[in-house]
C-alpha atoms as a PDB file:
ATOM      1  CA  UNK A   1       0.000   0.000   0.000  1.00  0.00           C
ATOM      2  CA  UNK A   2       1.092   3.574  -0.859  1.00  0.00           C
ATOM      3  CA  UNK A   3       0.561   6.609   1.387  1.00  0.00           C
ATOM      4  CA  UNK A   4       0.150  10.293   1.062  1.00  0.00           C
ATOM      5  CA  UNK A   5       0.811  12.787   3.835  1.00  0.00           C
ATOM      6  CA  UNK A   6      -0.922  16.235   3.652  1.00  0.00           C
ATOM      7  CA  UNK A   7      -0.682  19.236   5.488  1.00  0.00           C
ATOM      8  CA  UNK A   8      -3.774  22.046   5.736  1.00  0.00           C
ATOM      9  CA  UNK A   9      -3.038  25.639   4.916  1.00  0.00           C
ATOM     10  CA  UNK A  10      -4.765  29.242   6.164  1.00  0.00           C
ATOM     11  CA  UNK A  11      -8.452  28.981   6.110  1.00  0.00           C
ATOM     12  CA  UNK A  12      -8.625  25.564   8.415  1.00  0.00           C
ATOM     13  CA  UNK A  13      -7.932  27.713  11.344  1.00  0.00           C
ATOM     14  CA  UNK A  14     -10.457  27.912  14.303  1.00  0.00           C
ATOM     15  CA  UNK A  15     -10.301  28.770  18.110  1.00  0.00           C
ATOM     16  CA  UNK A  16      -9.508  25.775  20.187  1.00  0.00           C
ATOM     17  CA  UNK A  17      -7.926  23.978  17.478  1.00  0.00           C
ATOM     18  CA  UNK A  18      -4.927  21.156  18.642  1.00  0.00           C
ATOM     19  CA  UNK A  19      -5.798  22.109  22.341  1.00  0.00           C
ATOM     20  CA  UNK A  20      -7.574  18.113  22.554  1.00  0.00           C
ATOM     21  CA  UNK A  21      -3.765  17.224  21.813  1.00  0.00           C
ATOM     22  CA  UNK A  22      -1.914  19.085  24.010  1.00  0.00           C
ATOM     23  CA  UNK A  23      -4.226  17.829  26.853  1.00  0.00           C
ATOM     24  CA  UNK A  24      -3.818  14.091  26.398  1.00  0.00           C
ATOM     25  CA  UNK A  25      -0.368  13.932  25.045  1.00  0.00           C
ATOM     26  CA  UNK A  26       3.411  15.360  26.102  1.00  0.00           C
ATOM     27  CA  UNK A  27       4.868  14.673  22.645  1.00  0.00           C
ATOM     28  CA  UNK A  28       2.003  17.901  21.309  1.00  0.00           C
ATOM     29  CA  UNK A  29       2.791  19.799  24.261  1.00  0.00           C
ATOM     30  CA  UNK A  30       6.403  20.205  23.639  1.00  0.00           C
ATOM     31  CA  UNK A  31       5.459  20.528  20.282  1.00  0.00           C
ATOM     32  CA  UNK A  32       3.614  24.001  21.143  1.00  0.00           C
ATOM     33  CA  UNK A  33       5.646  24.917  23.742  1.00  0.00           C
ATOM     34  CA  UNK A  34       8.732  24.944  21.573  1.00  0.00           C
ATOM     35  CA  UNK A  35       7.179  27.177  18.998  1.00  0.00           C
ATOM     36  CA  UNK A  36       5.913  29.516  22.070  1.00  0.00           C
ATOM     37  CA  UNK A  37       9.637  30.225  22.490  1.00  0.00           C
ATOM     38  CA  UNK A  38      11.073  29.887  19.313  1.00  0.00           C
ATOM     39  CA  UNK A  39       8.679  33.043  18.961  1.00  0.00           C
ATOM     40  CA  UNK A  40       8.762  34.423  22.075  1.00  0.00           C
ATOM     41  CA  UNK A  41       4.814  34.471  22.259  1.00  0.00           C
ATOM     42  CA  UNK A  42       2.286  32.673  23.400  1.00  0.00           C
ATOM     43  CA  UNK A  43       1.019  31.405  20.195  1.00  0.00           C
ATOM     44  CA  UNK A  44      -0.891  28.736  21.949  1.00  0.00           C
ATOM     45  CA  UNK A  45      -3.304  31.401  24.233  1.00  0.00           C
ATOM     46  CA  UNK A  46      -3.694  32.877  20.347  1.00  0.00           C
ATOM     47  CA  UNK A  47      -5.009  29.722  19.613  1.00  0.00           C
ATOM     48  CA  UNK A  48      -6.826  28.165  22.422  1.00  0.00           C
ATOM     49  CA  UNK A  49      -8.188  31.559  23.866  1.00  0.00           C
ATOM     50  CA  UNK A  50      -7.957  34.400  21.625  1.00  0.00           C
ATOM     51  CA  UNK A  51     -10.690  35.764  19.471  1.00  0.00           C
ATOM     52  CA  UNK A  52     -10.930  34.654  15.497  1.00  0.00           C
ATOM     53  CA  UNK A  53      -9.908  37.861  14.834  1.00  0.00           C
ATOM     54  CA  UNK A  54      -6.666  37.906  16.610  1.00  0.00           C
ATOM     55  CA  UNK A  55      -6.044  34.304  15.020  1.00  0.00           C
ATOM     56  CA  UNK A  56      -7.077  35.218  11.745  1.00  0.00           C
ATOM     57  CA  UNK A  57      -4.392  37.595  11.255  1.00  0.00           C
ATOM     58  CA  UNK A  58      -1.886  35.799   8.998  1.00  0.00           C
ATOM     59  CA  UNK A  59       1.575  36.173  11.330  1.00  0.00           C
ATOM     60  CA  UNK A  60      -0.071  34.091  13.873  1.00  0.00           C
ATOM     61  CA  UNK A  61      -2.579  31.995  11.435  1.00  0.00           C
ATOM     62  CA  UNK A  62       0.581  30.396   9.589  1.00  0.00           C
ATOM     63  CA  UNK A  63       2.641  29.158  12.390  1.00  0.00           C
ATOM     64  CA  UNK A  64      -0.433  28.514  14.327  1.00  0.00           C
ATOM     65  CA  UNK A  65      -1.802  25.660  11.764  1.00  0.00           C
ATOM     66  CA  UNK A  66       2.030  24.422  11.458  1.00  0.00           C
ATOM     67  CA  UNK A  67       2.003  23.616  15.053  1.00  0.00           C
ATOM     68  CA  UNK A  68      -1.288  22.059  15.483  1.00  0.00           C
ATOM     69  CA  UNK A  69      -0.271  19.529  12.670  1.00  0.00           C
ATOM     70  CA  UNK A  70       3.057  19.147  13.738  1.00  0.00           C
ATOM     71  CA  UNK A  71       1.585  18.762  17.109  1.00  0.00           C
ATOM     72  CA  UNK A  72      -0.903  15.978  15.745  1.00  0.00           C
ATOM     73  CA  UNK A  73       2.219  14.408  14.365  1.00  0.00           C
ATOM     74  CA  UNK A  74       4.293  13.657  17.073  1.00  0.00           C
ATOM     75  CA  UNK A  75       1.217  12.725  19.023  1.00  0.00           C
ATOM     76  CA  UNK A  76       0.853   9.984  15.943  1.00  0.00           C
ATOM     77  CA  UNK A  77       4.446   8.604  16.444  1.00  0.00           C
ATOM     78  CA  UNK A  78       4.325   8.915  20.445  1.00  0.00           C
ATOM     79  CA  UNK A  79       0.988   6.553  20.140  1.00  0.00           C
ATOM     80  CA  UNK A  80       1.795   3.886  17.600  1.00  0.00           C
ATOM     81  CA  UNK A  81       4.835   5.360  15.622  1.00  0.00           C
ATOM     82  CA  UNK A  82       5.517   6.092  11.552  1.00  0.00           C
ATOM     83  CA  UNK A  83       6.611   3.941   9.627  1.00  0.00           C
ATOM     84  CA  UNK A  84       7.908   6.416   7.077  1.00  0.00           C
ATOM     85  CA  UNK A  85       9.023   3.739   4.602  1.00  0.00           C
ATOM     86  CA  UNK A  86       5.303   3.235   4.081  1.00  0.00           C
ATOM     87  CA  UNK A  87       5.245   6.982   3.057  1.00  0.00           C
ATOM     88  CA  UNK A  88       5.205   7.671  -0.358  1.00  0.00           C
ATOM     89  CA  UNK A  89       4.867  11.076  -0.795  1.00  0.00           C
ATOM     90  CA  UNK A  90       4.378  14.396   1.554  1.00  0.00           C
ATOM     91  CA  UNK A  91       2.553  17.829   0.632  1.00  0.00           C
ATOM     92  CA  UNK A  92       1.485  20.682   1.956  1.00  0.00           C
ATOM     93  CA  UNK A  93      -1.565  23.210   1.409  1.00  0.00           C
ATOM     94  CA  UNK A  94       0.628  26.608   0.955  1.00  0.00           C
ATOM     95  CA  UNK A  95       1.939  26.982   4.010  1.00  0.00           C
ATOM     96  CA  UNK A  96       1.397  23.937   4.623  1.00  0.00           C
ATOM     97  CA  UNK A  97       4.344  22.979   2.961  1.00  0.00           C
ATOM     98  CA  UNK A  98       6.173  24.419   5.626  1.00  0.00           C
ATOM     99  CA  UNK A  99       4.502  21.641   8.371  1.00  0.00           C
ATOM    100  CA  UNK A 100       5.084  18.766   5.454  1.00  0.00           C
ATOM    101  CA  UNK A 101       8.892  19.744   5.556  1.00  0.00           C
ATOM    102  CA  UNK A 102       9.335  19.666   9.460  1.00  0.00           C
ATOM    103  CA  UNK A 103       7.107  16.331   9.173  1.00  0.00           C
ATOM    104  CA  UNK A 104       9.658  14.929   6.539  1.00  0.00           C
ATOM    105  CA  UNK A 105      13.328  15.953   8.575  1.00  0.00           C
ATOM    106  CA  UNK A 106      13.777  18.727   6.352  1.00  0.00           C
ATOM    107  CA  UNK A 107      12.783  21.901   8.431  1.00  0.00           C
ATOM    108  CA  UNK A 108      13.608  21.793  12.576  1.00  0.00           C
ATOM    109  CA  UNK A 109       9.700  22.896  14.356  1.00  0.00           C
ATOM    110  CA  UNK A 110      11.864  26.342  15.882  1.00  0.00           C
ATOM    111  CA  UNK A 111      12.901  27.607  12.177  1.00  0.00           C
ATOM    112  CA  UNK A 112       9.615  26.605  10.226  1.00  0.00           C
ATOM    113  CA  UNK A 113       7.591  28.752  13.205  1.00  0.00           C
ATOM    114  CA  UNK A 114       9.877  31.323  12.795  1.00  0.00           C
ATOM    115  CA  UNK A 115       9.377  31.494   9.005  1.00  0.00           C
ATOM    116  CA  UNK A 116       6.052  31.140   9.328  1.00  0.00           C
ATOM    117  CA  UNK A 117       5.515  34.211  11.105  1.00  0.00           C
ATOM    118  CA  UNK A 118       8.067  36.182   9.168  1.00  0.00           C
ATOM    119  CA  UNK A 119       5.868  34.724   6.256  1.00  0.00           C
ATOM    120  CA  UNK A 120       3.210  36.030   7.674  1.00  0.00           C
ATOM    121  CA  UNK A 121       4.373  39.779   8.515  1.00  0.00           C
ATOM    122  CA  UNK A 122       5.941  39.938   5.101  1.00  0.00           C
ATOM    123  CA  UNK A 123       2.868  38.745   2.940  1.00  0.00           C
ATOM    124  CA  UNK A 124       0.698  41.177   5.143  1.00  0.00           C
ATOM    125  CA  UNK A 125       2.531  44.320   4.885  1.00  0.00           C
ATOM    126  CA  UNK A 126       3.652  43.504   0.644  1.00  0.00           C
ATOM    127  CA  UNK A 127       0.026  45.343  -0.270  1.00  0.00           C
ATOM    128  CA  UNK A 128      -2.170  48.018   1.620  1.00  0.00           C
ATOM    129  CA  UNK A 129      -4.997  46.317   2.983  1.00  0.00           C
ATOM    130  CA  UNK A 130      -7.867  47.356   0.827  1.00  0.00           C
ATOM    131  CA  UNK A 131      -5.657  47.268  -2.178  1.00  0.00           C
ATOM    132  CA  UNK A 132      -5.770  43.263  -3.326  1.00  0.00           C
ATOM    133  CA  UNK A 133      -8.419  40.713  -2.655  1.00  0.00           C
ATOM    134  CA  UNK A 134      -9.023  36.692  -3.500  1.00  0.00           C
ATOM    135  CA  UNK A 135     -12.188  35.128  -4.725  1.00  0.00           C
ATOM    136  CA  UNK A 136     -13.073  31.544  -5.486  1.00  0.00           C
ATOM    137  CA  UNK A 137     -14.594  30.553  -8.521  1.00  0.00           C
ATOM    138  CA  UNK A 138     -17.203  27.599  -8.141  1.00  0.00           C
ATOM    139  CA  UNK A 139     -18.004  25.927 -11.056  1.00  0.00           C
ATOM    140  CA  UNK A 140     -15.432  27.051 -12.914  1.00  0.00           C
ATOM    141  CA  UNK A 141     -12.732  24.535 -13.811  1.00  0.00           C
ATOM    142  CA  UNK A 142      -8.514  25.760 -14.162  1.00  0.00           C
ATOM    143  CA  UNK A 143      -9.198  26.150 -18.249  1.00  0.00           C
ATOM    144  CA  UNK A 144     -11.492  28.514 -17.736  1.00  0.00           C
ATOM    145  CA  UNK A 145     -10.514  30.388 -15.001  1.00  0.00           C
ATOM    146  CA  UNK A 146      -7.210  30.696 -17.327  1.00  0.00           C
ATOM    147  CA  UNK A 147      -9.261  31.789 -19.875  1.00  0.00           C
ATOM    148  CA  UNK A 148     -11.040  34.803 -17.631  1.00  0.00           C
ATOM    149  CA  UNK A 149      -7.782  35.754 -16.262  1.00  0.00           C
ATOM    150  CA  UNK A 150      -6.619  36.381 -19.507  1.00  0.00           C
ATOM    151  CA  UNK A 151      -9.557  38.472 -20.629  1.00  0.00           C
ATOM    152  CA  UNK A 152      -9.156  40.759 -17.361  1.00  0.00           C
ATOM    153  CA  UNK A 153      -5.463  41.149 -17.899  1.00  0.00           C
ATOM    154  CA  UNK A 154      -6.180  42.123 -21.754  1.00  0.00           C
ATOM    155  CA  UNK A 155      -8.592  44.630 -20.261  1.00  0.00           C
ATOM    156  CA  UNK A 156      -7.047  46.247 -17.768  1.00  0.00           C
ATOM    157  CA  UNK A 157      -2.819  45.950 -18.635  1.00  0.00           C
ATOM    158  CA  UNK A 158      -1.764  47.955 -15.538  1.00  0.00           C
ATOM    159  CA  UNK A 159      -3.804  45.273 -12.826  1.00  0.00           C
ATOM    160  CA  UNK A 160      -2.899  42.246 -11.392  1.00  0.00           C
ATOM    161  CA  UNK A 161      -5.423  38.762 -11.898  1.00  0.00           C
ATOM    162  CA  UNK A 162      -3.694  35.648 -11.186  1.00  0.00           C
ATOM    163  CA  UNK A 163      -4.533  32.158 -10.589  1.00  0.00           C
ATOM    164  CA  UNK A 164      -3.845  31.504  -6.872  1.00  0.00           C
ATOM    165  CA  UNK A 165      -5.197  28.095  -6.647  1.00  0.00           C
ATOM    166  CA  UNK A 166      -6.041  25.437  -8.520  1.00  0.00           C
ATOM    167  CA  UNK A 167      -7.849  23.404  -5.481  1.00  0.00           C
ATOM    168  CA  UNK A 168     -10.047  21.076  -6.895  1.00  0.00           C
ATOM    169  CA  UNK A 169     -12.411  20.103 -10.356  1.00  0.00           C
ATOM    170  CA  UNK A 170     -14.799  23.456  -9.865  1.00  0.00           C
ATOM    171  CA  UNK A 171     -12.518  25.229  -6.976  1.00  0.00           C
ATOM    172  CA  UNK A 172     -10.488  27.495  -8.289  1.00  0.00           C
ATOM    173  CA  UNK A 173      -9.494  31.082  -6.560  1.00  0.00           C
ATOM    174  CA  UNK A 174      -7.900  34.269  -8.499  1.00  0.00           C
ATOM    175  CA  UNK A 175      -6.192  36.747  -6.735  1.00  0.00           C
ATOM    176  CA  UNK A 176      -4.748  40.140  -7.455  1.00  0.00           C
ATOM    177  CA  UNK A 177      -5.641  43.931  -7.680  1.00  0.00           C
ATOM    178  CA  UNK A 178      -8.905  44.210  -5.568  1.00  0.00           C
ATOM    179  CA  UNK A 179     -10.897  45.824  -9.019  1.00  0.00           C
ATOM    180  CA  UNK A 180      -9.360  43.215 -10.952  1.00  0.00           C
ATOM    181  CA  UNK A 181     -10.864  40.313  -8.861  1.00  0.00           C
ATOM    182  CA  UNK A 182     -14.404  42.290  -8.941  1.00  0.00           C
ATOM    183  CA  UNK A 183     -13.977  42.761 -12.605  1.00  0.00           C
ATOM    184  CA  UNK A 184     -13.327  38.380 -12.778  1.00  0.00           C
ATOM    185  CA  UNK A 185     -15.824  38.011 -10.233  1.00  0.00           C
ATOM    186  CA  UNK A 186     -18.881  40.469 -12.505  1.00  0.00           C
ATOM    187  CA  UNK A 187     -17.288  37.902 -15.554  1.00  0.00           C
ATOM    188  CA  UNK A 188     -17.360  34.579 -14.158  1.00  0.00           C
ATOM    189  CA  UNK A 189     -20.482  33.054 -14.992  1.00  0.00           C
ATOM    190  CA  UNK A 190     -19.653  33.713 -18.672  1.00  0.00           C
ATOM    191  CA  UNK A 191     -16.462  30.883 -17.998  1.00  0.00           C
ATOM    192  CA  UNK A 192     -18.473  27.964 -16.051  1.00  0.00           C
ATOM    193  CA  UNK A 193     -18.433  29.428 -12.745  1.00  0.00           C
ATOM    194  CA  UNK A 194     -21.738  29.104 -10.335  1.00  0.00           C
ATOM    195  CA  UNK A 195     -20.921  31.368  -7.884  1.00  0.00           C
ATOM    196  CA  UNK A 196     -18.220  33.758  -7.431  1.00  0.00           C
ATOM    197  CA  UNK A 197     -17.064  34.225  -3.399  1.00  0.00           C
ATOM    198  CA  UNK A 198     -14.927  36.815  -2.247  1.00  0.00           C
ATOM    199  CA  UNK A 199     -12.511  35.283   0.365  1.00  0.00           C
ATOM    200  CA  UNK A 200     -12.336  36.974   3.476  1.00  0.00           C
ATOM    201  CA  UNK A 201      -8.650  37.400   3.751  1.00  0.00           C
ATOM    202  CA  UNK A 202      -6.295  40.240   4.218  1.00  0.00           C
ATOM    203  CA  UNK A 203      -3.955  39.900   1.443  1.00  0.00           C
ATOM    204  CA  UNK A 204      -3.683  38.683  -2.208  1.00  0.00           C
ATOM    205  CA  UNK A 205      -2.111  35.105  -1.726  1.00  0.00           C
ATOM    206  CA  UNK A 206      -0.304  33.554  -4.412  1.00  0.00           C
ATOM    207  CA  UNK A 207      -0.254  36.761  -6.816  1.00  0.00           C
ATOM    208  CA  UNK A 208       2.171  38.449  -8.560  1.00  0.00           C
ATOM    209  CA  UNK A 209       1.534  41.415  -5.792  1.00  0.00           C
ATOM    210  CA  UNK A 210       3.415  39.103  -3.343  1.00  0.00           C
ATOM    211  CA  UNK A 211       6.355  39.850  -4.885  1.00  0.00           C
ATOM    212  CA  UNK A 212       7.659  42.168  -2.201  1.00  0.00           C
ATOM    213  CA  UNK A 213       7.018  39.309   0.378  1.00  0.00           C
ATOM    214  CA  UNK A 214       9.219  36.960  -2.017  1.00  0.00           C
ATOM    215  CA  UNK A 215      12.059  39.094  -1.501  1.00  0.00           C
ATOM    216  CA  UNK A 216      11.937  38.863   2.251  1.00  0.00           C
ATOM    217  CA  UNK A 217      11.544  35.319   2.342  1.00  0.00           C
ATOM    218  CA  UNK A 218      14.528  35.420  -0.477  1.00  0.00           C
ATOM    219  CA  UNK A 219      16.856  36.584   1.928  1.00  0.00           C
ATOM    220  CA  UNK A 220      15.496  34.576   5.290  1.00  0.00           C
ATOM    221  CA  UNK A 221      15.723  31.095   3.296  1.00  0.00           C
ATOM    222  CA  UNK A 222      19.223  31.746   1.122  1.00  0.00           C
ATOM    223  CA  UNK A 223      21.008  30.658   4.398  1.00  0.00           C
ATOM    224  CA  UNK A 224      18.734  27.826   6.426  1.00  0.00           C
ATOM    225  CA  UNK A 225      19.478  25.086   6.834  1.00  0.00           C
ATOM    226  CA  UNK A 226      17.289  22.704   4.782  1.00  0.00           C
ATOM    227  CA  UNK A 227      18.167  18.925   4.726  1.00  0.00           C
ATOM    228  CA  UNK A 228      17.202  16.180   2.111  1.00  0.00           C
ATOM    229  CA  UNK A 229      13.472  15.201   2.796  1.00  0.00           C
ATOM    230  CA  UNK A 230      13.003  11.628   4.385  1.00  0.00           C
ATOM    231  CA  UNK A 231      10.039  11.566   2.123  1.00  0.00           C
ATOM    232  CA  UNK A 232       9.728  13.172  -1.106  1.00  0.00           C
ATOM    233  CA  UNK A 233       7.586  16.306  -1.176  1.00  0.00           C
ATOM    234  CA  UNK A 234       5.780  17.248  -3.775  1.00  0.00           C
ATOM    235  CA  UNK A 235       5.957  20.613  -4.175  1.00  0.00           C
ATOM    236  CA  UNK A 236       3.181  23.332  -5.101  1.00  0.00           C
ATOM    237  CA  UNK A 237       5.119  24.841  -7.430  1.00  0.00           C
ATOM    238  CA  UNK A 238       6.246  22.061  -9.805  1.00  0.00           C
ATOM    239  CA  UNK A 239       3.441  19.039  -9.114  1.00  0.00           C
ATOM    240  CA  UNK A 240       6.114  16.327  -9.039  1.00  0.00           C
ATOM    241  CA  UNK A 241       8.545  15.119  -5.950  1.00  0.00           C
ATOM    242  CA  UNK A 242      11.133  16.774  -4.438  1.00  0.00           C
ATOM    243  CA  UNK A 243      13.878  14.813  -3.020  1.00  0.00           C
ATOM    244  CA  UNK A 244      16.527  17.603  -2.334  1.00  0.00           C
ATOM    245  CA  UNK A 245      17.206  20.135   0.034  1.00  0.00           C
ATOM    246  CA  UNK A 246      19.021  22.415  -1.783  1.00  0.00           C
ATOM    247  CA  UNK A 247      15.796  22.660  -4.589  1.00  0.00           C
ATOM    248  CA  UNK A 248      13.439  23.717  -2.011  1.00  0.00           C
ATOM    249  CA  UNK A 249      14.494  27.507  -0.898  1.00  0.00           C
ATOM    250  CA  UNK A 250      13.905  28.463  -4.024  1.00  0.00           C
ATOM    251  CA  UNK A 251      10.776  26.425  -4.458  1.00  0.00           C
ATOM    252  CA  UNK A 252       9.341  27.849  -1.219  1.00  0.00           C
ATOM    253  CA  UNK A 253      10.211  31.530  -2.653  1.00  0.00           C
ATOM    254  CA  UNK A 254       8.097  30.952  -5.814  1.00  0.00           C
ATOM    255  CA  UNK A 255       5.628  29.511  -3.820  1.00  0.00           C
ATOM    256  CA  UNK A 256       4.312  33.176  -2.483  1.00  0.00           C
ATOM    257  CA  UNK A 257       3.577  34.284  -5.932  1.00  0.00           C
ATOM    258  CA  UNK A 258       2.856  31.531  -8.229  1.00  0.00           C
ATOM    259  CA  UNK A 259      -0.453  29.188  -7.552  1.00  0.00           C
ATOM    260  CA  UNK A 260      -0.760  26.301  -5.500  1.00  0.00           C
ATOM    261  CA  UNK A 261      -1.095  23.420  -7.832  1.00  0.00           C
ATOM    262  CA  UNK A 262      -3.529  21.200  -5.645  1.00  0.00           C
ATOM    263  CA  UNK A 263      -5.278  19.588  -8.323  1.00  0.00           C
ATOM    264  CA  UNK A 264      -2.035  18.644 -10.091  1.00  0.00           C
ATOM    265  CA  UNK A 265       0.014  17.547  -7.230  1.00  0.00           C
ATOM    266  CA  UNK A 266      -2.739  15.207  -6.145  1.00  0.00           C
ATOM    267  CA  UNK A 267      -3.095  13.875  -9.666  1.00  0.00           C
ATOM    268  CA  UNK A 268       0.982  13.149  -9.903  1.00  0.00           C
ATOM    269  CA  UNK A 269       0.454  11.032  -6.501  1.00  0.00           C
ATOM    270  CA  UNK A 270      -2.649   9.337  -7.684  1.00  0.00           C
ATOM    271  CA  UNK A 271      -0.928   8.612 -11.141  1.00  0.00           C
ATOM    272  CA  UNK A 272       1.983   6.933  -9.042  1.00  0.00           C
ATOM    273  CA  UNK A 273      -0.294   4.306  -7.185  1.00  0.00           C
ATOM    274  CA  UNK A 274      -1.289   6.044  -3.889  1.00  0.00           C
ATOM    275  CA  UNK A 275      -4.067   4.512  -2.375  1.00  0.00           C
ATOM    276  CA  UNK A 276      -4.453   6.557   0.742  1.00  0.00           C
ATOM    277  CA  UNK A 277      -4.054   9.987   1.782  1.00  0.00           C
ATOM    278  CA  UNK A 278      -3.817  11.339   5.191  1.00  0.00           C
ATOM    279  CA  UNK A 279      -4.872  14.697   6.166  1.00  0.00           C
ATOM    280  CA  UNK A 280      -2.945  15.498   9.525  1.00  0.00           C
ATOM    281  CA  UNK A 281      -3.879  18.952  10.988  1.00  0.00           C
ATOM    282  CA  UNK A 282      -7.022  21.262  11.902  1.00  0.00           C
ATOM    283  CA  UNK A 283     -10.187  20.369  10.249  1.00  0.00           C
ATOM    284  CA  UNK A 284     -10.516  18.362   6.477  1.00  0.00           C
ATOM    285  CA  UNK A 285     -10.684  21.379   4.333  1.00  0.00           C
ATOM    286  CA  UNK A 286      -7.747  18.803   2.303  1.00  0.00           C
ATOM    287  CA  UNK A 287      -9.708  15.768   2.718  1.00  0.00           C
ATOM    288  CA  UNK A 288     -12.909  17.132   0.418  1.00  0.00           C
ATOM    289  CA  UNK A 289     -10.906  18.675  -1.850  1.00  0.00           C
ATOM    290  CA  UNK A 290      -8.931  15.451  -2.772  1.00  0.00           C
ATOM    291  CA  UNK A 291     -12.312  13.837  -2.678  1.00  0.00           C
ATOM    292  CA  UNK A 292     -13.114  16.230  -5.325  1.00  0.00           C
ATOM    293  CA  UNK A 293      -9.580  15.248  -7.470  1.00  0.00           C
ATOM    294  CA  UNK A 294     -10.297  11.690  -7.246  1.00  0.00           C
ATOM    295  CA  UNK A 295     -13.575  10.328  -5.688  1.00  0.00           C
ATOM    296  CA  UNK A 296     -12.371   7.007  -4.990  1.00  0.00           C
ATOM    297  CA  UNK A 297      -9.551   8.128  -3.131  1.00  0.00           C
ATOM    298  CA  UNK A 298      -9.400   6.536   0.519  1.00  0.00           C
ATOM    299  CA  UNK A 299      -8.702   9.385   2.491  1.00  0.00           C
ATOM    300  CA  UNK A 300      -8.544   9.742   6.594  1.00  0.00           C
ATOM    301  CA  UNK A 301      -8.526  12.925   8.468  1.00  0.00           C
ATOM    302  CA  UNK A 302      -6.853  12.924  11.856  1.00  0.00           C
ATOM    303  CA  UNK A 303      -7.854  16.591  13.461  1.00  0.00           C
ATOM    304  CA  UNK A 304      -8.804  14.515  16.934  1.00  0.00           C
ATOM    305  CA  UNK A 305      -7.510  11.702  19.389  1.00  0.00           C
ATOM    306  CA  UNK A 306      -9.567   9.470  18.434  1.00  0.00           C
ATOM    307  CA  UNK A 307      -8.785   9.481  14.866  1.00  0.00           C
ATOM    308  CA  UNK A 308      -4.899   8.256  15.728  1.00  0.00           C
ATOM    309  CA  UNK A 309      -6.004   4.855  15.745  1.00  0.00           C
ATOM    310  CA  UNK A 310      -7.369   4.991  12.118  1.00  0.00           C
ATOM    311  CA  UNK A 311      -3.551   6.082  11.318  1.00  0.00           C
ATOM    312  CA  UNK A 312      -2.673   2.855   9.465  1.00  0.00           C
ATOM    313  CA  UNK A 313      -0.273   2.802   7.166  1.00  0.00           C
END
């Protein structure tokens, strides 16, 4: 049997999310407190206490879902162990990329949080809030959407519409220049879509506008230390595995400004004889969209202790 490990991004986030884990096992509560102090915040009363609001904002939103799924993790190899030459592949959601490369032996927890956050900071501050905006395109499939995106740009040259992700059959997002996105959004039934969401987030993800955030991260990843993943990683950039370190600074770099590939990188895994795919993290926002991709896929969430057990490789 071949295995898939994947890793939720920003948007699975909610108040009281990992806290089950750091009650009933050490292994998650070292996991959180080392990120408290490789930040020098409490991250976890963010988390477990704070509003959605406070959450929500992306600095603490990206290393707050890395450590609940890191957290999830180690309580998975504390309880019954990994057997990661049962692991095919790894991925992550976006950020959660970052969580897929601690999980793999690539990233150490204290780095990826501090990344994370710089991420965060960096991403926020690369376009005046009000300026960009996101919407997802339901209905629409990546064709399409290219096809819209392409019309807007022709219209207006000096704005910014790009493909942020292509999550699933019918799930794809644009992002860019906040008139840009309304312009694809007033379009979007003329190219398959049924409805047309704005996405309640501060920032255009995964747009060309994240360029300034690509710069910082240029400079904060040029000298970490990344090691060759256990596991190969398929990567949201390219779709296909990753087996060396030294491939993915640059790879995480791109990642801020080019889309996420979902729908391809699940493909490339499906295509190479994985049978199941684990979610490990908050919620199953990955789960239903891989669903989506492939509807016989066998896929398993583990968001709660109870679901370790069903963690059988």
């Amino acid at each position: 049997m071949t295995n898939l490990l994947v890793f939720p991004g920003q948007g699975s986030q909610f108040v009281g999310m990992g806290k089950a884990f750091a009650d009933n096992f050490v292994a998650s509560r070292d996991v959180y407190e080392e990120v408290n102090e490789s930040l020098g915040q409490n991250l976890t009363k963010i988390i477990w206490e704070g509003d959605m609001d406070e959450l929500t904002k992306t600095e603490n939103t990206q290393p707050a879902i890395m450590a609940v799924s890191i957290a999830i993790l180690k309580a998975i190899e504390s309880e019954i162990g990994i057997d990661f030459s049962k692991v095919t592949f790894a991925a992550g959601h976006s950020l959660g990329e970052y969580s897929a490369l601690v999980a793999v032996g690539s990233l150490k927890l204290s780095s990826a949080a501090k990344l994370l956050k710089l991420r965060g900071q960096s991403m926020q501050k690369a376009v005046p809030v009000g300026d960009g905006a996101m919407a997802a395109l339901i209905g629409a499939d990546i064709n399409q959407v290219e096809e819209l995106v392409a019309v807007i740009s022709s219209k207006y040259p000096n704005r910014i519409c790009d493909v942020a992700n292509d999550n699933a059959p019918g799930q794809v997002v644009v992002s860019g220049h906040l008139d840009a996105i309304d312009a694809a959004i007033e379009l979007s039934s003329s190219y398959g879509a049924k409805r047309a969401l704005k996405l309640p987030v501060s920032a255009p993800f995964h747009s060309r506008l994240m360029s300034p955030a690509a710069e910082v991260m240029h400079d904060a990843l040029k000298d970490e230390d990344i090691s060759d993943p256990i596991v190969p990683l398929l990567s949201n950039v390219t779709a296909s595995m990753v087996t060396a370190g030294n491939q993915l600074p640059e790879l995480l770099v791109k990642q801020i400004t080019e889309r996420v590939r979902w729908t391809e990188s699940m493909t490339y895994a499906f295509e190479n004889d994985v049978e199941t795919t684990f979610e490990i993290g908050a919620g199953k926002v990955l789960t239903g969209m891989i669903k989506r991709i492939n509807s016989n896929a066998n896929t398993i969430s583990v968001n709660e202790p109870i679901h370790i057990d069903d963690f059988v490789l």
